[in-house]
Protein backbone atom coordinates (compact mmCIF):
# COMPACT_ATOMS: atom_id res chain seq x y z
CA UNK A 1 -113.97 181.28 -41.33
CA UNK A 2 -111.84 178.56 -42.12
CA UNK A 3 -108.29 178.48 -41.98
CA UNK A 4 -105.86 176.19 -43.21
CA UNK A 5 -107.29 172.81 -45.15
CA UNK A 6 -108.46 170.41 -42.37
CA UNK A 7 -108.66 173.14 -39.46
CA UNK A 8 -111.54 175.37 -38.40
CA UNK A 9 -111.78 178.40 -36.28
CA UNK A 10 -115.18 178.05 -34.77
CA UNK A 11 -117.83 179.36 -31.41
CA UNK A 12 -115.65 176.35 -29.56
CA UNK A 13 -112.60 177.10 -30.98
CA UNK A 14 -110.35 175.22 -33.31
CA UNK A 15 -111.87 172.17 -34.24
CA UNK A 16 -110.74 169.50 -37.65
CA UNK A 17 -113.46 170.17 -40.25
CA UNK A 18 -114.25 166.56 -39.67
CA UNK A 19 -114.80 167.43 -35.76
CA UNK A 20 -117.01 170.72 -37.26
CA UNK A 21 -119.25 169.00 -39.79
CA UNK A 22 -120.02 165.94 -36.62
CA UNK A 23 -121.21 168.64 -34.83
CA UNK A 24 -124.69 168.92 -36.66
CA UNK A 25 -127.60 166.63 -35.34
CA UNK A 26 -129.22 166.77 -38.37
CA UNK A 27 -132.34 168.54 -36.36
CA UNK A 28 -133.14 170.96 -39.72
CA UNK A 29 -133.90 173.99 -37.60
CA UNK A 30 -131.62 175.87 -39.88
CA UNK A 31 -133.35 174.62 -43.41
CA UNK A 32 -135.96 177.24 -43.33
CA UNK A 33 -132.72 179.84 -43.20
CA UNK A 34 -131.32 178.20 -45.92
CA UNK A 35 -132.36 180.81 -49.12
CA UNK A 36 -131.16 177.22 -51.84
CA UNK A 37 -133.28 174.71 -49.94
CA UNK A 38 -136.68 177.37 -49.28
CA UNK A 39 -135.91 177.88 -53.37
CA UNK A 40 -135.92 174.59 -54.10
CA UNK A 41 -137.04 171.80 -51.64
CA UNK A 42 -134.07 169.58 -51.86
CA UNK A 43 -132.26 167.97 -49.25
CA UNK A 44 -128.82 168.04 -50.84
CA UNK A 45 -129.30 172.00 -51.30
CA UNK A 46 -130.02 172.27 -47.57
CA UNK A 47 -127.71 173.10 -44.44
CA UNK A 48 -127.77 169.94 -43.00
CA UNK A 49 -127.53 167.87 -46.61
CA UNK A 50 -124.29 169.72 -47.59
CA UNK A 51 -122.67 168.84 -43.90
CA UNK A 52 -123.23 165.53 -44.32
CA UNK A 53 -121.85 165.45 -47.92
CA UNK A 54 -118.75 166.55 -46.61
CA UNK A 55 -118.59 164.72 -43.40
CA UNK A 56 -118.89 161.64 -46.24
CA UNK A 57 -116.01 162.71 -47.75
CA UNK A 58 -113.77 163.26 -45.25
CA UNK A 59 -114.51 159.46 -44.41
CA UNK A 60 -114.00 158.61 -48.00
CA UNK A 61 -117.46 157.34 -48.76
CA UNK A 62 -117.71 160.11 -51.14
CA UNK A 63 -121.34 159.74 -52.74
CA UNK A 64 -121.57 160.76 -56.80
CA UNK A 65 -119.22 164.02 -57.87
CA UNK A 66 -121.79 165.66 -59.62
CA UNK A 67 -124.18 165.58 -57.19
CA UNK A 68 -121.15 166.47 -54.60
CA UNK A 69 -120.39 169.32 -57.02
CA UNK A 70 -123.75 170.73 -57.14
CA UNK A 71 -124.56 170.77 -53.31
CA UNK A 72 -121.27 172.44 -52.65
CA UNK A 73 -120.92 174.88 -55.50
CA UNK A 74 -124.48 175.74 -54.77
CA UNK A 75 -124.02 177.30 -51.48
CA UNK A 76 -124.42 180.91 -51.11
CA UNK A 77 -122.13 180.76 -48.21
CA UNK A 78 -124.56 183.43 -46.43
CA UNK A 79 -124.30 181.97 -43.08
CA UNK A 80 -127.64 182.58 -42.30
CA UNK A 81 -127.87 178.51 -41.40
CA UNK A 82 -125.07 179.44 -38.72
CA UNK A 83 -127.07 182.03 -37.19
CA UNK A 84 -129.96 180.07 -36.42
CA UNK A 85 -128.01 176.91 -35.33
CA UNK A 86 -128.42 176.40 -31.69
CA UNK A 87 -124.50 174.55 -32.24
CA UNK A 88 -123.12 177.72 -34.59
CA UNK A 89 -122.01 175.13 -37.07
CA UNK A 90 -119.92 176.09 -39.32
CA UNK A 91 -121.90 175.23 -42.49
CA UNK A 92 -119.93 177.76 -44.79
CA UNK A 93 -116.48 176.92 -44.33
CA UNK A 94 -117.38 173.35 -44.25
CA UNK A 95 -118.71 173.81 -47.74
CA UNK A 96 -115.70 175.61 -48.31
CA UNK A 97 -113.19 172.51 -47.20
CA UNK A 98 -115.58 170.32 -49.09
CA UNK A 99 -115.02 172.69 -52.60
CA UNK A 100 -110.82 172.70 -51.82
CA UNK A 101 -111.22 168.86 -52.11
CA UNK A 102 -112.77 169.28 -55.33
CA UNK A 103 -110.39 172.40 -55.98
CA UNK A 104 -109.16 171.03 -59.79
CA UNK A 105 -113.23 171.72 -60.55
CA UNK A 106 -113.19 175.21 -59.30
CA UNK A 107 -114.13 177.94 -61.76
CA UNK A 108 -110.97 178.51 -63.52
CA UNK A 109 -112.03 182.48 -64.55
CA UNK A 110 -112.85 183.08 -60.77
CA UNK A 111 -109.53 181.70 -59.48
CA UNK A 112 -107.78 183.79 -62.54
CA UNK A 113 -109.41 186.97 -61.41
CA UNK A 114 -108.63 186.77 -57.88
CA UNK A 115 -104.83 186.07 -58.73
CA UNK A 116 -104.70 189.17 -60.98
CA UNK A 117 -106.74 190.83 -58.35
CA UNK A 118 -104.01 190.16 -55.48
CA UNK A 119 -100.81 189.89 -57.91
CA UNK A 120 -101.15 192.20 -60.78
CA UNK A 121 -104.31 194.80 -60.02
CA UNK A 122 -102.99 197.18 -62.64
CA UNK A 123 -102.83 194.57 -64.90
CA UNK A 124 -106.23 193.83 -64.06
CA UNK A 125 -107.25 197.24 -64.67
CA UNK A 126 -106.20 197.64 -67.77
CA UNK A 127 -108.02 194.75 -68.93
CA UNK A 128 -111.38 195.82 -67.13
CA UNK A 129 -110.79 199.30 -68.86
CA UNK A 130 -110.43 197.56 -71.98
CA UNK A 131 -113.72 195.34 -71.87
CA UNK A 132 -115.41 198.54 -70.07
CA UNK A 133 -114.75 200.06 -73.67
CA UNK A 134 -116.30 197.19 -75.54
CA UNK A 135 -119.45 197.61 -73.59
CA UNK A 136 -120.05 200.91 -74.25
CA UNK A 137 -119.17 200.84 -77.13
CA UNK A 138 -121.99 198.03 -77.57
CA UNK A 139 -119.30 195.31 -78.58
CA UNK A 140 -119.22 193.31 -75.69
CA UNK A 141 -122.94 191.66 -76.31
CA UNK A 142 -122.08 190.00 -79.78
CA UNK A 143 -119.40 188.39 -78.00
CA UNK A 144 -121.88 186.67 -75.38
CA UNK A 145 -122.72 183.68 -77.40
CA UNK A 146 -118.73 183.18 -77.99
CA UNK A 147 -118.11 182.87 -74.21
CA UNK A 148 -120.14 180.97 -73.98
CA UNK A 149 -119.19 178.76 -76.56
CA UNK A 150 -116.08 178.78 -75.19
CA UNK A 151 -117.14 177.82 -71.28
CA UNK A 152 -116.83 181.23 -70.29
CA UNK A 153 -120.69 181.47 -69.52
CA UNK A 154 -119.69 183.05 -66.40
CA UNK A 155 -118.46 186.00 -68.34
CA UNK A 156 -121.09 186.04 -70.32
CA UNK A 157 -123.73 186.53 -67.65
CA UNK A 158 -121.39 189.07 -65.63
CA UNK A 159 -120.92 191.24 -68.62
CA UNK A 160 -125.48 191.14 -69.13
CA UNK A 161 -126.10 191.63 -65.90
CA UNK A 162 -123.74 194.81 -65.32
CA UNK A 163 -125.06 198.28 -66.43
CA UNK A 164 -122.11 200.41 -65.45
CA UNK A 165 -118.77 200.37 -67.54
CA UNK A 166 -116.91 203.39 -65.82
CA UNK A 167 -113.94 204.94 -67.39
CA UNK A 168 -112.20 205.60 -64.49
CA UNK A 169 -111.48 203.35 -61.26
CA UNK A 170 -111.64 204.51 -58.08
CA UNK A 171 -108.36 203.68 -57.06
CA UNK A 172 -106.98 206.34 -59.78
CA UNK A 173 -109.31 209.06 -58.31
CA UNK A 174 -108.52 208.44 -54.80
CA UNK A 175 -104.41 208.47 -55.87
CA UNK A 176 -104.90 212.08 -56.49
CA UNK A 177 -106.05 212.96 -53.22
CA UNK A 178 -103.87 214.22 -50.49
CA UNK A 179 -102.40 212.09 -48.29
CA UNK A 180 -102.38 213.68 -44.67
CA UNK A 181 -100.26 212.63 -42.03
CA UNK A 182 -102.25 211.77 -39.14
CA UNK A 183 -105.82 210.92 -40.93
CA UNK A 184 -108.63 210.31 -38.76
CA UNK A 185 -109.30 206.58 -40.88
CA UNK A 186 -108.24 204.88 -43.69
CA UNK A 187 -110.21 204.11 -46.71
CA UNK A 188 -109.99 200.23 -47.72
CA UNK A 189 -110.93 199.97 -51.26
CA UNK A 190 -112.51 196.72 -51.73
CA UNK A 191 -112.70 195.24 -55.83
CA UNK A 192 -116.51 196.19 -55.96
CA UNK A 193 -116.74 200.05 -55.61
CA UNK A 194 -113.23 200.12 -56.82
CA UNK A 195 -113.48 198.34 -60.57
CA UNK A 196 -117.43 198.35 -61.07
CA UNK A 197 -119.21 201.15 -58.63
CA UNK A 198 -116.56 204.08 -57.97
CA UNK A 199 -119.87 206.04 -57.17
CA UNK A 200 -119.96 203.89 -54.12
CA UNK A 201 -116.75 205.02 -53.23
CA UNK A 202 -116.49 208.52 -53.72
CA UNK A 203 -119.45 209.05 -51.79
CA UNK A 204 -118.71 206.85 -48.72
CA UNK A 205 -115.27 209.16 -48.75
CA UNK A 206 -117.33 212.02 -48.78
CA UNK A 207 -119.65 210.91 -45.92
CA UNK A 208 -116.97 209.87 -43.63
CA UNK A 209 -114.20 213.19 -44.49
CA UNK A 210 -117.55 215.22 -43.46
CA UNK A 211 -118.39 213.25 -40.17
CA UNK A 212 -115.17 211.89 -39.01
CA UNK A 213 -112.57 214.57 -40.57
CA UNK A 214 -109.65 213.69 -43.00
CA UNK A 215 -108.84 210.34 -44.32
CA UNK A 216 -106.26 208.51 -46.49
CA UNK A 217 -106.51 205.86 -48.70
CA UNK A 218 -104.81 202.50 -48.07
CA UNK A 219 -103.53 202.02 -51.79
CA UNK A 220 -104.57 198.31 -51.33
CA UNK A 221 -105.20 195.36 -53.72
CA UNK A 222 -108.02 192.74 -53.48
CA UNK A 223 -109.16 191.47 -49.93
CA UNK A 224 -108.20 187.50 -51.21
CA UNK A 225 -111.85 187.18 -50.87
CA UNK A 226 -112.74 185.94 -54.39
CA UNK A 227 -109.58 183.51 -54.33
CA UNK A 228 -110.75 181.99 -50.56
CA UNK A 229 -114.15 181.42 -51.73
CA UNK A 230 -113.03 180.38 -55.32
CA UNK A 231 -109.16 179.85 -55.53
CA UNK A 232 -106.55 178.86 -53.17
CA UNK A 233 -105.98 179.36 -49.58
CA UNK A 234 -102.20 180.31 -50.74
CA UNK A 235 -103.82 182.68 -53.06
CA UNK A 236 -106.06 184.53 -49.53
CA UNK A 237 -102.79 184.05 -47.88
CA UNK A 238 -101.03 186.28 -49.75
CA UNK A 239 -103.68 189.05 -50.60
CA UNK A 240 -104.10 188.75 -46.77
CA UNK A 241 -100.17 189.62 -45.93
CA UNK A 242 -99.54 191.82 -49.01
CA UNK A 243 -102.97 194.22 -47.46
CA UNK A 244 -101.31 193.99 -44.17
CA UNK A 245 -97.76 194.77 -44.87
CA UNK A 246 -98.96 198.01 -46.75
CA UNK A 247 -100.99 199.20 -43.65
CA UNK A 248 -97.92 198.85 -41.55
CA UNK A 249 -96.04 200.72 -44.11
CA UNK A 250 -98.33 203.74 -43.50
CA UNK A 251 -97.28 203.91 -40.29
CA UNK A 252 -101.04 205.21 -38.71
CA UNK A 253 -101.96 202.22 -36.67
CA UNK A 254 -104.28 204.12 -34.33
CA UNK A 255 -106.80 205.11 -37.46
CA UNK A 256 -109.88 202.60 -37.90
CA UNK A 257 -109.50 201.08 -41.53
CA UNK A 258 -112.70 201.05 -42.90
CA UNK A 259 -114.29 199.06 -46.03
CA UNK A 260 -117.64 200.25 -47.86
CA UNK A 261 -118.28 196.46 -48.87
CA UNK A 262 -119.69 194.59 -46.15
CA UNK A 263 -118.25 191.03 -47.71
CA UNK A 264 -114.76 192.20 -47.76
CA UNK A 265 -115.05 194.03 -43.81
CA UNK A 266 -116.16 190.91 -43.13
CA UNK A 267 -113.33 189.27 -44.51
CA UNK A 268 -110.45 191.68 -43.13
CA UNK A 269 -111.60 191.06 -39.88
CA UNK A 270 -111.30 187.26 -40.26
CA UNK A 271 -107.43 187.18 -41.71
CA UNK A 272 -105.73 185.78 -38.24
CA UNK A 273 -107.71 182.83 -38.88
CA UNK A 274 -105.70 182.14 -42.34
CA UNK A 275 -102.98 181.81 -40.09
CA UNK A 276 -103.63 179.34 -36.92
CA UNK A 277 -100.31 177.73 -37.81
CA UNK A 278 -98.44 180.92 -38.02
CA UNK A 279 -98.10 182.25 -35.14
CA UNK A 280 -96.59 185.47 -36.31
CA UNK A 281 -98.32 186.20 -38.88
CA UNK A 282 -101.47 185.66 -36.96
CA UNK A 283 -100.21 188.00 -34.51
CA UNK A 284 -99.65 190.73 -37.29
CA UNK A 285 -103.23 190.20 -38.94
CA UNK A 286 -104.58 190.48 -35.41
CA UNK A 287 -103.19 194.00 -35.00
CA UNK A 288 -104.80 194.65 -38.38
CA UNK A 289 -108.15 193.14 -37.83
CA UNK A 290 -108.60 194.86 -35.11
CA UNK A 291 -108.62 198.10 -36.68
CA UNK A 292 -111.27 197.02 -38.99
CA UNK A 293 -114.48 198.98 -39.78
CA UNK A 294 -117.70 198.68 -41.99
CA UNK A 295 -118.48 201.78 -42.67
CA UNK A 296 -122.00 201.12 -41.06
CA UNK A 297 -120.31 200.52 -38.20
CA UNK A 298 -119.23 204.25 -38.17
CA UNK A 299 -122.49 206.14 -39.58
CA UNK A 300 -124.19 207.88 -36.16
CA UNK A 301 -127.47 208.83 -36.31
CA UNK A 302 -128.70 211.64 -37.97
CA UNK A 303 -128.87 215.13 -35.57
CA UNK A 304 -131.44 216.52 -38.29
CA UNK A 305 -135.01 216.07 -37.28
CA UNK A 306 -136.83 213.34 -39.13
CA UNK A 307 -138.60 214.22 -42.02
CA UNK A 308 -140.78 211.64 -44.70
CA UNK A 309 -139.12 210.53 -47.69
CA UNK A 310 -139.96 208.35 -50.61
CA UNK A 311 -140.65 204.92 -49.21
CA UNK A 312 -136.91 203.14 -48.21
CA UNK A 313 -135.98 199.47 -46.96
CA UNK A 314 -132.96 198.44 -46.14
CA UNK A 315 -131.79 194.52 -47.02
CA UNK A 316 -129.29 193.51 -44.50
CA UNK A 317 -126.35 192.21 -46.30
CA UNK A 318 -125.20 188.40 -45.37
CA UNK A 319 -121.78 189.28 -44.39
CA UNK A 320 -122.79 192.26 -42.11
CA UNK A 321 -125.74 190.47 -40.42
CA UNK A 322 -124.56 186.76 -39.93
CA UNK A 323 -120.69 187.28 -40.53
CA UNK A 324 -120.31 190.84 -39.04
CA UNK A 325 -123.31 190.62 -36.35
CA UNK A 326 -124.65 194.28 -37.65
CA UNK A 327 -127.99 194.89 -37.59
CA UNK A 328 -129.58 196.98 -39.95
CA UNK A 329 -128.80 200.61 -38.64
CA UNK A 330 -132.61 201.20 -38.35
CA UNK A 331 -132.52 204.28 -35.70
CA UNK A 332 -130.12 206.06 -38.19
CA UNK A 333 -132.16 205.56 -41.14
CA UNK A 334 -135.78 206.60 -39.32
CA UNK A 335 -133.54 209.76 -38.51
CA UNK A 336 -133.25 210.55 -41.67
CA UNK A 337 -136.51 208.84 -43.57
CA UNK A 338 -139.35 209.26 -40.51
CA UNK A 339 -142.02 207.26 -41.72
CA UNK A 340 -140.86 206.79 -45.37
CA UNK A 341 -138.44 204.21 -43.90
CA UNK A 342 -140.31 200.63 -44.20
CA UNK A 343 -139.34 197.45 -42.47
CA UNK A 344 -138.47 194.68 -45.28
CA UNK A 345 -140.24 191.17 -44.47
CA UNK A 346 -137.24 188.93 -44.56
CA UNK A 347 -134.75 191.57 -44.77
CA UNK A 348 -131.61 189.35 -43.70
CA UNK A 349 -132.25 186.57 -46.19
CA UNK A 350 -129.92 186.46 -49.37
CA UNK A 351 -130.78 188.16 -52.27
CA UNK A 352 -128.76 185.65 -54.54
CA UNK A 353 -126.16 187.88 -55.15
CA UNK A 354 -123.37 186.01 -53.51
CA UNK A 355 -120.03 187.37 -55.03
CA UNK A 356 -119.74 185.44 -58.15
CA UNK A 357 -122.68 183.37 -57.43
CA UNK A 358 -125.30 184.89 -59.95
CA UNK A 359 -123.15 184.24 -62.56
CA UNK A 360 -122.18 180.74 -62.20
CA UNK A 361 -125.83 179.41 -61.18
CA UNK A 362 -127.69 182.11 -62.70
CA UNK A 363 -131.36 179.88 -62.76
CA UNK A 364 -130.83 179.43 -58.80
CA UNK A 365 -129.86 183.02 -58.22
CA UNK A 366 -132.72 184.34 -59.77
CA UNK A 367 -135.15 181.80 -57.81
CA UNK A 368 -133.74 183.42 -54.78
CA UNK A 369 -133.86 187.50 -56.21
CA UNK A 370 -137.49 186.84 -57.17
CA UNK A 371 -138.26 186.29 -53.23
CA UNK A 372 -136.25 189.06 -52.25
CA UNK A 373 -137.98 191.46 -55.16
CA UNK A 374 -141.25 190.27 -54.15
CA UNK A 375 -140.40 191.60 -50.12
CA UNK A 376 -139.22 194.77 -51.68
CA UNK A 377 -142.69 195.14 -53.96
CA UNK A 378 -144.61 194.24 -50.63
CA UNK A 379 -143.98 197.79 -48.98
CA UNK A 380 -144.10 199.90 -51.74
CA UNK A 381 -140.40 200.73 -51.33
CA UNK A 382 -139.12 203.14 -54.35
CA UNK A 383 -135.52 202.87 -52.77
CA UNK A 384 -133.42 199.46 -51.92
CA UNK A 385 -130.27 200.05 -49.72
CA UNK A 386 -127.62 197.66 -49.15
CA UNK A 387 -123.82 197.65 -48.25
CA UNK A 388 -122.31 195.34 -49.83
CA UNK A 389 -121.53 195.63 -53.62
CA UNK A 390 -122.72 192.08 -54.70
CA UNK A 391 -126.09 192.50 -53.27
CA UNK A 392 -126.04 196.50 -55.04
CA UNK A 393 -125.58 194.90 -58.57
CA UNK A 394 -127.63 191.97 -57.60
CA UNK A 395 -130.98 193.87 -56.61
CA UNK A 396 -130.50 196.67 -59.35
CA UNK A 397 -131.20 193.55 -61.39
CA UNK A 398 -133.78 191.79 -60.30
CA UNK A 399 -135.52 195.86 -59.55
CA UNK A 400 -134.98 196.36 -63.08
CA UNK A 401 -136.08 192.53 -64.06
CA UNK A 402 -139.46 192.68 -61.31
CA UNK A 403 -140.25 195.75 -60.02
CA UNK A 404 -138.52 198.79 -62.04
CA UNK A 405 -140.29 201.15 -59.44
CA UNK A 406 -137.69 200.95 -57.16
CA UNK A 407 -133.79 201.36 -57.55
CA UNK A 408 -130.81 200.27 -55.38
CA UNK A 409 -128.16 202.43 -53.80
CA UNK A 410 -125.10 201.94 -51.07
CA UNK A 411 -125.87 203.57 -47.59
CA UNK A 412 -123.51 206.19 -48.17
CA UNK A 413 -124.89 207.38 -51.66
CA UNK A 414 -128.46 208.05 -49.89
CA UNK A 415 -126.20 209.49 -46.45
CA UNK A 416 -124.22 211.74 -49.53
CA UNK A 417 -126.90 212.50 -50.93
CA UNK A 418 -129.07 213.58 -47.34
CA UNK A 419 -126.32 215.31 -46.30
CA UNK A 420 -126.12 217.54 -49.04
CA UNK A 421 -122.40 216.31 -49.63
CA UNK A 422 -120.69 216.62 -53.03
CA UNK A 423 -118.60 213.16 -54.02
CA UNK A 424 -115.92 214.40 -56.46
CA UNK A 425 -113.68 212.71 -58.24
């Protein structure tokens, strides 16, 4: 990912984002990768288009603003272009240089969440606990059309797209849990099980204290995720040393840290590179990194003998597969499914979830879901899984939108749930 404004960590090291972007020929092997441009045909939308774009501004021909703004902002910043470049280019944290020069036209209630997300999470909380009250209580949908109104339509769309309101984070269940002194792992809670799927969380706790032994949870805030996609680089910065000064507090250095969202494992592992011109803080985030897990990582395969279950796929979330490098943990889940585990056409293509993404382009996102849905319809599948909490909330969607037969959960909820294993609170 990038780093500081100007300077990329890349396959051939650090390079100027100038030096990066040159780097594409223009060839378009990666367009048919690209999940926008296969959506929508246009050259602006594609791999190659939003390179140049940026390359153009960096040598101050900048072409139109809007049209800069909507091949940027577009991205999905899957990396799936990357993966199939013969040069690795960089594509996403091009885009993302290219967006920091436009930063005054960044979405002002993403950059506010990710600062109350890093800075103030219990401030946060109470707010989410607050609107979480509205919605069940069936309030929160007259107040769509006034978001709107208001140029919160991001808001708006998160709030209709999200079934769950829970009334309790998972941050204040896993606070009540014992805190041993020389856990076998640490439990990262990223903002997506934590604030809108605890379910995800209890059970990937309860999967890994019955396969690995005792844990502890970190106590962390947000990743800095949202605000490096959507904020500042001082915001990422900060969620980036205020994450590693608490695991250094803990004191158990020699424990994997492991994250049940595949976005923000992806992320933790990338922090020394928010610090090329910091030499000691990239030496601390180093240490860190190093110790970081996705839980898929960390799930073995199943010593039960196979057995057929309801027909299963599994979509290979963006940041495992092209950030991470993880393939889909296929022998583990024909361990456990035998032959009710189906291959899914397409599997490591987006599903349009993209962190904020669905609600800020909402017509695009769904162009993208309804190719994804259509995959998933293909093989019959009554069961999606994913790891990553944007693609979760993103395919319960577009199953409930397209194809209501099937339903989404996290790896560990079906592992929980195989294994017999009870996820309290």
């Amino acid at each position: 990912m990038a780093e500081t404004a100007g300077k990329l960590q890349t396959d051939l090291g650090e390079r100027s984002t100038y030096d990066a972007a040159s780097q594409c020929s223009r060839c378009g092997y990666c367009e048919q990768s690209c999940p926008t441009y296969v959506a929508t045909g246009r050259e602006p939308l594609s791999p190659r288009g939003r390179n140049q774009i940026v390359r153009l501004m960096l040598e101050g021909r900048t072409p139109d603003r809007d049209s800069v703004k909507e091949a940027l902002s577009t991205c999905l910043l899957c990396g799936a272009c990357s993966t199939a470049c013969y040069a690795r280019v960089p594509t996403a944290d091009i885009v993302l240089e290219g967006r920091r020069m436009l930063e005054p036209e960044a979405p002002l209630i993403a950059r506010i969440l990710g600062r109350l997300a890093i800075r103030r999470p219990r401030l946060l909380a109470s707010l989410l606990k607050i609107g979480y009250a509205f919605k069940r209580a069936g309030i929160s949908r007259l107040g769509r059309p006034f978001l709107r109104a208001a140029g919160l339509g991001a808001l708006a769309e998160a709030d209709a797209s999200m079934d769950e309101a829970p009334r309790e984070f998972l941050c204040d269940a896993l606070r009540r849990r014992p805190a041993p002194e020389s856990p076998a792992w640490l439990y990262f809670a990223a903002c997506g099980p934590n604030y809108v799927l605890p379910r995800v969380g209890l059970a990937t706790w309860a999967v890994l204290e019955n396969r690995l032994g005792p844990g502890r949870f970190l106590n962390n805030a947000c990743c800095g995720l949202l605000s490096y996609n959507y904020g500042t680089l001082v915001d990422a910065r900060d969620a980036a040393i205020r994450t590693v000064e608490r695991w250094e507090a803990l004191g158990n250095k020699d424990a994997p840290v492991i994250a049940d969202c595949s976005s923000c494992a992806d992320f933790l592992k990338r922090y020394p590179r928010l610090f090329l011109d910091d030499p000691a803080w990239k030496t601390r985030t180093e240490a860190f990194s190093a110790r970081v897990r996705d839980v898929i990582e960390l799930l073995g395969v199943e010593a039960a003998p196979a057995r057929t279950a309801a027909p299963l796929v599994y979509h290979e979330s963006c940041r495992a597969r092209h950030g991470q490098g993880l393939a889909a943990p296929q022998e583990l889940l024909r361990s456990v499914c035998g032959e009710g585990y189906k291959t899914l056409p397409e599997s490591d293509m987006c599903c349009g979830g993209a962190g904020a993404f669905s609600f800020l382009h909402p017509e695009l996102s769904d162009e993208v879901l309804r190719r994804k849905i259509s995959n998933v319809a293909r093989t019959g599948a009554q069961v999606v899984l994913a790891s990553s909490t944007s693609c979760l909330l993103q395919l319960a969607r577009g199953l409930r939108k397209y194809y209501p037969q099937a339903r989404a959960f996290h790896l560990t909820e079906f592992l929980a749930q195989n294994d017999g294993t009870k996820t309290r609170a």
